[in-house]
C-alpha atoms as a PDB file:
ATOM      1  CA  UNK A   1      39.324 106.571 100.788  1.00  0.00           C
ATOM      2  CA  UNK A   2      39.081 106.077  97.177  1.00  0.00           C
ATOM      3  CA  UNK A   3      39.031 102.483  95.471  1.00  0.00           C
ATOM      4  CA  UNK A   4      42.556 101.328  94.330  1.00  0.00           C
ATOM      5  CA  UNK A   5      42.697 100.960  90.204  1.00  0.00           C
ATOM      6  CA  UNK A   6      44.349  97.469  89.693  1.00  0.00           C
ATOM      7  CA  UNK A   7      46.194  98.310  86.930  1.00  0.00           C
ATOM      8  CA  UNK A   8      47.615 101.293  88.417  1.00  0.00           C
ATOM      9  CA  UNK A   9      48.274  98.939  91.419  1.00  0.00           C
ATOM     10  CA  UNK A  10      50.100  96.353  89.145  1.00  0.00           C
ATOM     11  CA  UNK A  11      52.385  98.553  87.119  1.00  0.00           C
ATOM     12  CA  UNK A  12      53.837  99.871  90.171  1.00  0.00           C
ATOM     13  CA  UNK A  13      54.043  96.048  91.956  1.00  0.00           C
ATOM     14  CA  UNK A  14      56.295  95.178  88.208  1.00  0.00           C
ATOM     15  CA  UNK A  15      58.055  98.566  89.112  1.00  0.00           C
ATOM     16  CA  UNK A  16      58.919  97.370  92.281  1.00  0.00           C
ATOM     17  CA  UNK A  17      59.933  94.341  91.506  1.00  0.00           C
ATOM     18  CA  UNK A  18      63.432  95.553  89.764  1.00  0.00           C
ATOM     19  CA  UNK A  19      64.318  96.711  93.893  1.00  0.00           C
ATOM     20  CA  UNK A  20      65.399  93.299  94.308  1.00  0.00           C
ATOM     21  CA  UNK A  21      68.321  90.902  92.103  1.00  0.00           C
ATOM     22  CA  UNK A  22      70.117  92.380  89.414  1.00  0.00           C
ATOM     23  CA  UNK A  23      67.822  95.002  88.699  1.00  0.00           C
ATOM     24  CA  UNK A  24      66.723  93.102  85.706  1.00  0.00           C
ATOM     25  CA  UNK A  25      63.482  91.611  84.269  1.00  0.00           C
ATOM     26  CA  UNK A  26      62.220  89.235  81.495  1.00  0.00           C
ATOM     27  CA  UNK A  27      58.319  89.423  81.122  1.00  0.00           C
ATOM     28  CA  UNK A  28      58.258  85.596  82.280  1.00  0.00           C
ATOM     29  CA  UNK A  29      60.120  86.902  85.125  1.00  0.00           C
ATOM     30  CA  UNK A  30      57.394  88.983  85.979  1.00  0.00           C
ATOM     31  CA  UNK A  31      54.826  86.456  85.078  1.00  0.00           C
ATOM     32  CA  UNK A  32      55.847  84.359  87.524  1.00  0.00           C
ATOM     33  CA  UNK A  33      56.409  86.488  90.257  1.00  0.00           C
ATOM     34  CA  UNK A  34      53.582  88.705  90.286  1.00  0.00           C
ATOM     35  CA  UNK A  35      51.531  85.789  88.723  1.00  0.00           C
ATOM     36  CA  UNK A  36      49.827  87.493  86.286  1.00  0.00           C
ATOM     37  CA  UNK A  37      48.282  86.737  82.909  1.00  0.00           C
ATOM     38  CA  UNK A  38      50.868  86.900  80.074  1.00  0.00           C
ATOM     39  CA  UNK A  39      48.959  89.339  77.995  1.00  0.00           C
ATOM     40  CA  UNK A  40      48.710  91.718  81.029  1.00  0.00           C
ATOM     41  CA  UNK A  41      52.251  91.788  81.576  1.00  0.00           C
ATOM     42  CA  UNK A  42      53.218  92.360  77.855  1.00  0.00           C
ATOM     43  CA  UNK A  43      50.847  95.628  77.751  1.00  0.00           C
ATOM     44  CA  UNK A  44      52.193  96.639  80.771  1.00  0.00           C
ATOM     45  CA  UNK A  45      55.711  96.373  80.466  1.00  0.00           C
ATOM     46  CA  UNK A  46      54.848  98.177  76.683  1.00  0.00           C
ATOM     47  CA  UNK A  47      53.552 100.727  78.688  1.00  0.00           C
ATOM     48  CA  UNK A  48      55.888 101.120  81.388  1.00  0.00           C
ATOM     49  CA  UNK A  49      58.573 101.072  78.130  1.00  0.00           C
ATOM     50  CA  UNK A  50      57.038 103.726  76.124  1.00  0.00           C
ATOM     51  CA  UNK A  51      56.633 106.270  79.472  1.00  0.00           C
ATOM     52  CA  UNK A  52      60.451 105.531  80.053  1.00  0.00           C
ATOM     53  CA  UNK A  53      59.655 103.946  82.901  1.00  0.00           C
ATOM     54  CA  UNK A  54      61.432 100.742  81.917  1.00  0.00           C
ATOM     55  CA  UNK A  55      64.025 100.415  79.255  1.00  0.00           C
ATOM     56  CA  UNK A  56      65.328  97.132  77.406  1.00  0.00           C
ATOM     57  CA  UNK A  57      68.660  96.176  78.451  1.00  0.00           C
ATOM     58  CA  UNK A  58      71.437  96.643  75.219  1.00  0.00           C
ATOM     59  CA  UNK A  59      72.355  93.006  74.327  1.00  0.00           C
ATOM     60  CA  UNK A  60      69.784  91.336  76.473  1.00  0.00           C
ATOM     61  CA  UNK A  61      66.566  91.371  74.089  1.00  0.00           C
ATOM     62  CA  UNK A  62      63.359  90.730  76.401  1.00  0.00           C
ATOM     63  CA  UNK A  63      65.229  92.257  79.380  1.00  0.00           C
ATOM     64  CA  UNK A  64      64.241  95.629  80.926  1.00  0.00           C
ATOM     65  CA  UNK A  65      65.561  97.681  83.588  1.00  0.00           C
ATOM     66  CA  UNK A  66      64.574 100.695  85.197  1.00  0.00           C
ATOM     67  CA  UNK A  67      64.880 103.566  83.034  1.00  0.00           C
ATOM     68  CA  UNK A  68      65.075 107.485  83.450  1.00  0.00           C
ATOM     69  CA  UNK A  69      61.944 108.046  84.620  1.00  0.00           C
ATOM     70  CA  UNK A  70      62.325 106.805  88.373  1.00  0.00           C
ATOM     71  CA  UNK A  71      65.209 108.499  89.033  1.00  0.00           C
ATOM     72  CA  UNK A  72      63.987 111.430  87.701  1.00  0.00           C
ATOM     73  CA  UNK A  73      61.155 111.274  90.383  1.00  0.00           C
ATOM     74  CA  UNK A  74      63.563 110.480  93.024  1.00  0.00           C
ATOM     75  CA  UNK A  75      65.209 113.445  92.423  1.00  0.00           C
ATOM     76  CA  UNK A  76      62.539 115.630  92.516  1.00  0.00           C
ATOM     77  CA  UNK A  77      61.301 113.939  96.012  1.00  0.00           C
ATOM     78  CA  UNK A  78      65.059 114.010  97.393  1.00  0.00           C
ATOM     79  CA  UNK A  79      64.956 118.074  96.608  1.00  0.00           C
ATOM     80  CA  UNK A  80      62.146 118.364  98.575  1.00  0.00           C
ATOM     81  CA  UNK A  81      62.940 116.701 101.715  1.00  0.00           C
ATOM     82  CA  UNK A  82      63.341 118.788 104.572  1.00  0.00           C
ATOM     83  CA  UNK A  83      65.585 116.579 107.158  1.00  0.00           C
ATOM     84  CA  UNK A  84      64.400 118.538 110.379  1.00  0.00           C
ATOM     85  CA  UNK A  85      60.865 118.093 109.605  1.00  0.00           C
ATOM     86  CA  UNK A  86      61.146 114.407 108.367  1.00  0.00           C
ATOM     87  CA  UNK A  87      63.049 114.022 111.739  1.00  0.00           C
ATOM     88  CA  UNK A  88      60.493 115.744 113.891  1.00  0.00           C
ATOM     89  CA  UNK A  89      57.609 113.394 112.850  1.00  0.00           C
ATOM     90  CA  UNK A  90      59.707 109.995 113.108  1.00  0.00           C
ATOM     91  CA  UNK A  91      60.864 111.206 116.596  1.00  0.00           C
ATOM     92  CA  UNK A  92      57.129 112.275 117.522  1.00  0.00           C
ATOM     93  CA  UNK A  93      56.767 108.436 116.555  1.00  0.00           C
ATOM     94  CA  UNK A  94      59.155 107.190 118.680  1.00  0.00           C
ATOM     95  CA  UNK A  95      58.715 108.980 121.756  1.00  0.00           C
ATOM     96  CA  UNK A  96      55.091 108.335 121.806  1.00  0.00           C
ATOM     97  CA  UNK A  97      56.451 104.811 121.727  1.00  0.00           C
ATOM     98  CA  UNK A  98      58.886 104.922 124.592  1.00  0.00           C
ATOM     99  CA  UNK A  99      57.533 108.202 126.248  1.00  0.00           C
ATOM    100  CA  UNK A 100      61.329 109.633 126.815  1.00  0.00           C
ATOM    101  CA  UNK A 101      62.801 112.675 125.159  1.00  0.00           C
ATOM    102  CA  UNK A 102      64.048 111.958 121.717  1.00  0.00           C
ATOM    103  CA  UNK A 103      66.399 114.025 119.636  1.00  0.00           C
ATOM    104  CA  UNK A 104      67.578 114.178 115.870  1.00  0.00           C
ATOM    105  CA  UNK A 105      71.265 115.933 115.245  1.00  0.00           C
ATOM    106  CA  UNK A 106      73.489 116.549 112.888  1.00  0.00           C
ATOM    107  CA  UNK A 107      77.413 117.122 112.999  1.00  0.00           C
ATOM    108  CA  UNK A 108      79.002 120.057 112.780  1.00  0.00           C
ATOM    109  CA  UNK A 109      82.500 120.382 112.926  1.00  0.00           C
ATOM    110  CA  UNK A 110      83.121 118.984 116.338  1.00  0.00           C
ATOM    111  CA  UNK A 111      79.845 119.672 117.481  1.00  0.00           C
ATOM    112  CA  UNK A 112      76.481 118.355 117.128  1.00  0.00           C
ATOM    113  CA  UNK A 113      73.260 120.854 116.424  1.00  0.00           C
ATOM    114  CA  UNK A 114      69.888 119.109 117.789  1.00  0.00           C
ATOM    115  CA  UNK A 115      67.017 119.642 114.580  1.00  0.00           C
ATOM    116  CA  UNK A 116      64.314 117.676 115.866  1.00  0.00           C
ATOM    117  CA  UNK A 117      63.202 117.066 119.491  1.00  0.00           C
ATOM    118  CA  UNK A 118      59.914 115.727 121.600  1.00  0.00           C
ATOM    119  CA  UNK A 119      59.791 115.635 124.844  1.00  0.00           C
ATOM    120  CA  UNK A 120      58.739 113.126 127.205  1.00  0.00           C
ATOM    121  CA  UNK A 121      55.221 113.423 129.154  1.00  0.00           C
ATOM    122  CA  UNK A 122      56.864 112.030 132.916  1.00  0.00           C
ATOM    123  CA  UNK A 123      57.395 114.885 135.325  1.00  0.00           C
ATOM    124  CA  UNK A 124      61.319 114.188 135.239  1.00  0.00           C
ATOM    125  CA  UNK A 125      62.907 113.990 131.831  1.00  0.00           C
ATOM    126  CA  UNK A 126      65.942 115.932 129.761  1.00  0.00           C
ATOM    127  CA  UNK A 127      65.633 119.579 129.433  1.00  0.00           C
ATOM    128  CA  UNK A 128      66.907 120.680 125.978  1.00  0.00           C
ATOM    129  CA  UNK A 129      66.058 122.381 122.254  1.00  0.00           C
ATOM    130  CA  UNK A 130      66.101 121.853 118.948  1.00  0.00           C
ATOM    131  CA  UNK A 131      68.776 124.049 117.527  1.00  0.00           C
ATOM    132  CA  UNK A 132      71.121 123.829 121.029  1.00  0.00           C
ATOM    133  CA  UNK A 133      74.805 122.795 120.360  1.00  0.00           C
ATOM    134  CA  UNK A 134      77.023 120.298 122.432  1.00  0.00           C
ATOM    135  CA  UNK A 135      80.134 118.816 122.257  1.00  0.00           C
ATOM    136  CA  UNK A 136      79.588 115.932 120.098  1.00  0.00           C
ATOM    137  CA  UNK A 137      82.162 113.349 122.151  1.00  0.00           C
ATOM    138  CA  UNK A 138      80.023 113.745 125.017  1.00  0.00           C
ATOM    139  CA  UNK A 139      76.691 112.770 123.184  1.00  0.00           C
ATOM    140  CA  UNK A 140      75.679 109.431 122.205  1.00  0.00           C
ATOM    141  CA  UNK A 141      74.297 111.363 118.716  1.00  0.00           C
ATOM    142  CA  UNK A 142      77.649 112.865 118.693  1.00  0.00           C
ATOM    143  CA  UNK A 143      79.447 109.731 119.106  1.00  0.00           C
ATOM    144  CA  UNK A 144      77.551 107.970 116.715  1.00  0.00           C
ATOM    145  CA  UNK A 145      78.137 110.543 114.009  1.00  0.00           C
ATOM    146  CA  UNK A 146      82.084 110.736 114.493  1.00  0.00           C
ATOM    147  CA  UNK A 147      81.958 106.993 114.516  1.00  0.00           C
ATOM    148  CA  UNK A 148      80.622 107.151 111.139  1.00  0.00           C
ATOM    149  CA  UNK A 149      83.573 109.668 108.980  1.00  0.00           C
ATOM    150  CA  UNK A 150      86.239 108.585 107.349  1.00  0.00           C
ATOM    151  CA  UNK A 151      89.813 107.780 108.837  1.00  0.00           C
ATOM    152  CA  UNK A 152      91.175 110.787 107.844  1.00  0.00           C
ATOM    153  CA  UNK A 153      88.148 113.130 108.221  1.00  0.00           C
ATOM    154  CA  UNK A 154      87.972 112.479 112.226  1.00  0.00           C
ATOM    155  CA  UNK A 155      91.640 112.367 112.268  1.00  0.00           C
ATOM    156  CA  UNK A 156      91.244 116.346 111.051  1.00  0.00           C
ATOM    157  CA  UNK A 157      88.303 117.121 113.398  1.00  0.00           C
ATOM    158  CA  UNK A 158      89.587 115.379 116.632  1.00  0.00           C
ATOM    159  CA  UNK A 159      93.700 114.934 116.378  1.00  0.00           C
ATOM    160  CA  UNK A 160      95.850 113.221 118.432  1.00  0.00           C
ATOM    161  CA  UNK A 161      96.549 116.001 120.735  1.00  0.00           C
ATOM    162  CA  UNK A 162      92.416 117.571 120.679  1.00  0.00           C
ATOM    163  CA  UNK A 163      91.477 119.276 124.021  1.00  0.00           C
ATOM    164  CA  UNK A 164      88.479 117.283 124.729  1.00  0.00           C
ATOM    165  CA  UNK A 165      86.136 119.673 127.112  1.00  0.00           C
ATOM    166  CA  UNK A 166      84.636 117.609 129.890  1.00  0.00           C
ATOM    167  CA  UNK A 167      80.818 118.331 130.322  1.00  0.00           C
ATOM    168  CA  UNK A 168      80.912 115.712 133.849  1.00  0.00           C
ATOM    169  CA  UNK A 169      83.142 113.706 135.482  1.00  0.00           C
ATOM    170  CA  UNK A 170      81.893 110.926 133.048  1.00  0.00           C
ATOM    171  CA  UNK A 171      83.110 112.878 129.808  1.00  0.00           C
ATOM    172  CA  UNK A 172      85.731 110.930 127.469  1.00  0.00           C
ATOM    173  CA  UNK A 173      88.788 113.667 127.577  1.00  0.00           C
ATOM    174  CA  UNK A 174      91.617 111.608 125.780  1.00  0.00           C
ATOM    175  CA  UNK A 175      91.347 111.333 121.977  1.00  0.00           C
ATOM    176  CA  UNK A 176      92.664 108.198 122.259  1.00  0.00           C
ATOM    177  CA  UNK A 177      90.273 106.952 124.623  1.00  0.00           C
ATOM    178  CA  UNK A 178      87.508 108.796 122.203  1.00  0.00           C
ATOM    179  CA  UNK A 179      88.951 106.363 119.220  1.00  0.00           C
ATOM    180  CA  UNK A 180      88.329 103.305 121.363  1.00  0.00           C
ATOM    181  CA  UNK A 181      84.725 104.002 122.097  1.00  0.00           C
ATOM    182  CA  UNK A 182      84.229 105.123 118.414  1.00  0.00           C
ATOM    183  CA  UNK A 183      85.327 101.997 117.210  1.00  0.00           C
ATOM    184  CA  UNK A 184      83.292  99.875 119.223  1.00  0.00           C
ATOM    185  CA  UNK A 185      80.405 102.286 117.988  1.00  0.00           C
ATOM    186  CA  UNK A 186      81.008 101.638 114.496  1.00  0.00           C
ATOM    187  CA  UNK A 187      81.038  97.504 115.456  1.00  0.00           C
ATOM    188  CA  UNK A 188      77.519  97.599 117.381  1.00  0.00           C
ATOM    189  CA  UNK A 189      75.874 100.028 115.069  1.00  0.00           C
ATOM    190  CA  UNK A 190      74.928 102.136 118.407  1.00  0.00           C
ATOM    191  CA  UNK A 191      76.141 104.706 120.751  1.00  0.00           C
ATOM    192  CA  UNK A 192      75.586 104.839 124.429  1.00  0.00           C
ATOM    193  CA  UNK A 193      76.302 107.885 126.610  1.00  0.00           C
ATOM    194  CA  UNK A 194      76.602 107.357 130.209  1.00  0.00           C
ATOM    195  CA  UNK A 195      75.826 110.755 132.118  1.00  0.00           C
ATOM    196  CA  UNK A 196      78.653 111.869 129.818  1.00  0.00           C
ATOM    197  CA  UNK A 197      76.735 115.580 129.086  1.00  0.00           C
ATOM    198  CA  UNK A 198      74.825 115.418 131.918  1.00  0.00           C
ATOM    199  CA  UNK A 199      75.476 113.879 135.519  1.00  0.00           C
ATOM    200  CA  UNK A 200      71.693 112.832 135.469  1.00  0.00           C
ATOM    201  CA  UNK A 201      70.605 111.314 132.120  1.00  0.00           C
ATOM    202  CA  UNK A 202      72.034 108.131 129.870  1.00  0.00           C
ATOM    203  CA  UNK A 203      70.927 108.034 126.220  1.00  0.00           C
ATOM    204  CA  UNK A 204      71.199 105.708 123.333  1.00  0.00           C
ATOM    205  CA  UNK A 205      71.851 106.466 119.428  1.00  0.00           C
ATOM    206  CA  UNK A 206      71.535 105.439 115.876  1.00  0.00           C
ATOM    207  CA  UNK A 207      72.648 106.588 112.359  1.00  0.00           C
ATOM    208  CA  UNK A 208      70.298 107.788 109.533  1.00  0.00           C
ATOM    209  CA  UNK A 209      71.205 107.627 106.455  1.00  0.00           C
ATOM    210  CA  UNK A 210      70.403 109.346 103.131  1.00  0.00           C
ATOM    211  CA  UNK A 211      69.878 107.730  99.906  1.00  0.00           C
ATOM    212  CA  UNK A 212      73.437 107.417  98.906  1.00  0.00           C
ATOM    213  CA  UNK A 213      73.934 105.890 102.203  1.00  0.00           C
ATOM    214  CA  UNK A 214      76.224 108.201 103.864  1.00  0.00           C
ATOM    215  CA  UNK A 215      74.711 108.954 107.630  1.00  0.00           C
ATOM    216  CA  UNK A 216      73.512 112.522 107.882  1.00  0.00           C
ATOM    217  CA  UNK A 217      72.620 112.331 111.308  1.00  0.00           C
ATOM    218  CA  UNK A 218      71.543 110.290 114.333  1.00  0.00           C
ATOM    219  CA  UNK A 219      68.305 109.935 116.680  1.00  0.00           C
ATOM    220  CA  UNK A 220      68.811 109.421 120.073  1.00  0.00           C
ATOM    221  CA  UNK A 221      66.212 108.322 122.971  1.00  0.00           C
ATOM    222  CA  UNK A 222      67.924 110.273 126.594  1.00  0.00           C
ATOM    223  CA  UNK A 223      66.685 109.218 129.950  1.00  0.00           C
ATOM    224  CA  UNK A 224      67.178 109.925 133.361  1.00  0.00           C
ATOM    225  CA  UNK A 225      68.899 108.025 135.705  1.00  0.00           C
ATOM    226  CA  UNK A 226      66.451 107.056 137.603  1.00  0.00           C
ATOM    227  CA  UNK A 227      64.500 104.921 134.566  1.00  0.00           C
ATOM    228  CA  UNK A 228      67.765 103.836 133.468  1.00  0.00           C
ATOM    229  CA  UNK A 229      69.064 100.181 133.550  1.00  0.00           C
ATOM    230  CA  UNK A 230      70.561  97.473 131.139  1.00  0.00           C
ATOM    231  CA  UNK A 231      67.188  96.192 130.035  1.00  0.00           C
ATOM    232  CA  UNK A 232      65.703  99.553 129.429  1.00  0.00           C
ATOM    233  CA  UNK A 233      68.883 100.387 127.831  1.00  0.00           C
ATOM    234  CA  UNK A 234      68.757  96.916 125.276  1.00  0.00           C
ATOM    235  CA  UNK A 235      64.500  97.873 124.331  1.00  0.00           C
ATOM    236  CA  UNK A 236      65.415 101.904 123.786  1.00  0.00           C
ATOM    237  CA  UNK A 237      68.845 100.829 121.406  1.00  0.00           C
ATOM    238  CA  UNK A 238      66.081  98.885 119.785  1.00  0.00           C
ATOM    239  CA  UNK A 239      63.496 101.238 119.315  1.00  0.00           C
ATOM    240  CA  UNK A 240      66.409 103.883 118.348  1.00  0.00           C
ATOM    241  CA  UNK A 241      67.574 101.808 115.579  1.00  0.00           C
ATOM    242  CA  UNK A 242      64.102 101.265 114.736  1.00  0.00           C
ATOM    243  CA  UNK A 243      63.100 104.817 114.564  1.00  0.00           C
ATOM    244  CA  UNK A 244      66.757 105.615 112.566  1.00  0.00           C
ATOM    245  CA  UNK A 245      65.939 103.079 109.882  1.00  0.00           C
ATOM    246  CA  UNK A 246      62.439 104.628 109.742  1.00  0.00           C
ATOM    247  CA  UNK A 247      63.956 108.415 109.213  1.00  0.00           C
ATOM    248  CA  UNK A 248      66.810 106.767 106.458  1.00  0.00           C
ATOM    249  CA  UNK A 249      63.820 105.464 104.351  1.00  0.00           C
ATOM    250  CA  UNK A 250      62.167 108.480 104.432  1.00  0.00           C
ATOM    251  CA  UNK A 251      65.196 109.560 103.000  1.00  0.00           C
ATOM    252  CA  UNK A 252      65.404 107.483 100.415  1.00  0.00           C
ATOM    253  CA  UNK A 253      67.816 104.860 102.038  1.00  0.00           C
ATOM    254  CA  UNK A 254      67.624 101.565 101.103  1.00  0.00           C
ATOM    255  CA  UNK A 255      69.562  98.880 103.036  1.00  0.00           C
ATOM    256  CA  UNK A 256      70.594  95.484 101.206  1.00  0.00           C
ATOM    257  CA  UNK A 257      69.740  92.156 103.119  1.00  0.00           C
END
C-alpha cells in the first residue's frame, strides 16, 4: 500500500467536515476542529475555492460551503452504481456473519423480485434465486417495502377489497389485517415473517435506502424453523439492519443523528 500524502489527506478531512452543522465553515472553524496551523488552512481552503470545491457563502464573507464540484462527483458515482451487485457483496457480508441465507429485493407492483442472494453453508437452509418473484405481503422484504410507500401509493397497489393469495396457512389474507402489520413495520423499522411464504422458514427485514432517502429495497436474513427463536430472531433484526444501513451508504444514504 502506498504512503498517504497529508495534504491530500487534510483537504479531504476540511471537505468532510461541511457533512456535519449547517453545512458551513469559517477558516477558524476549521482551525479549530481539525487543529491545524492557520496558514495551512488558508492555502487549503484557497485551493479547495479555486477547484470549486468550496465556494464562499453570498453575504457571509469568510464562510464557505460546498460548491459544485462534490455533487458533480456524486453524480457521476450514483450513475454508476449497480444496486444488485452493491447488494450481492453487502449480503455476502452478512451471511458470512450469521451463516443463514440472505436476500436483497426490490418491489414491484405487488410483488417483490429477489436481486441479490447467498446462501447459507448448514445442510438445511431456504431454497431460492435471485431473480424469483413472490407475493410481497407474504415476505418480510415485501412487507418492509409496502410499509415504506406513501398513503395513497399502497392504497392503489393493495385496496380495500385486494385478493390477498395465501402462500401457508400463516399468510396475512385481509388487507386490513395487511395495514395493521404494515404499520407496526413502519414503527419498529423491521419486518418479521413467520412461515408466512413458507411453512418451514421465519425471516427478518430492513430498508435500504438511496441517497435521496427513499428505500429502494430491503435485505432480509430467512431461517428455518428449526434455528429459529426470539433471541435468534432479536441478533438477525440486528445484523439485518446492520447490513441495510451498510447497502444505503453504499448508496449514497446518509442518515442524520
Amino acid at each position: 500500500m502506498g504512503r498517504l500524502v497529508p495534504a491530500v489527506t487534510r483537504a479531504l478531512d476540511i471537505l468532510e467536515l461541511f457533512l456535519d452543522g449547517d453545512g458551513t465553515l469559517s477558516a477558524p472553524d476549521i482551525v479549530r476542529r481539525l487543529q491545524l496551523p492557520r496558514t495551512t488552512v488558508h492555502e487549503l481552503v484557497t485551493t479547495l475555492a479555486a477547484r470549486g470545491y468550496i465556494v464562499q457563502v453570498p453575504g457571509q464573507p469568510g464562510r464557505y460551503r460546498l460548491g459544485v464540484r462534490p455533487y458533480q462527483l456524486g453524480s457521476r458515482y450514483a450513475e454508476q452504481l449497480d444496486l444488485a451487485a452493491e447488494g450481492q457483496q453487502v449480503a455476502r457480508s452478512v451471511a458470512e456473519t450469521c451463516d443463514e441465507t440472505v436476500h436483497v429485493a426490490i418491489l414491484e407492483g405487488t410483488d417483490v423480485i429477489y436481486i441479490a442472494k447467498v446462501d447459507s453453508t448448514h445442510a438445511v437452509r431456504m431454497v431460492s434465486a435471485a431473480g424469483r418473484r413472490l407475493p410481497a405481503h407474504c415476505t418480510s422484504v415485501g412487507k418492509m417495502l409496502l410499509a415504506s410507500l406513501p398513503e395513497h401509493e399502497l392504497s392503489a397497489r393493495v385496496p380495500d377489497d385486494a385478493d390477498l393469495l395465501a402462500m401457508t396457512p400463516n399468510s396475512i389474507t385481509d388487507p386490513d389485517a395487511l395495514r395493521e402489520a404494515l404499520t407496526a413495520i413502519r414503527q419498529r423499522g423491521i419486518a418479521v415473517e413467520s412461515r408466512e411464504s413458507n411453512p418451514d422458514v421465519s425471516c427478518v427485514a430492513a430498508p435500504v435506502r438511496d441517497r435521496t432517502g427513499r428505500v429502494v429495497a430491503a435485505l432480509s436474513i430467512s431461517v428455518p424453523m428449526i434455528r429459529w427463536s426470539d433471541e435468534r430472531r432479536i441478533e438477525l433484526e440486528q445484523l439485518a439492519a446492520k447490513g441495510a444501513a451498510e447497502l444505503s451508504e453504499r448508496l449514497g444514504y446518509r442518515s442524520v443523528a
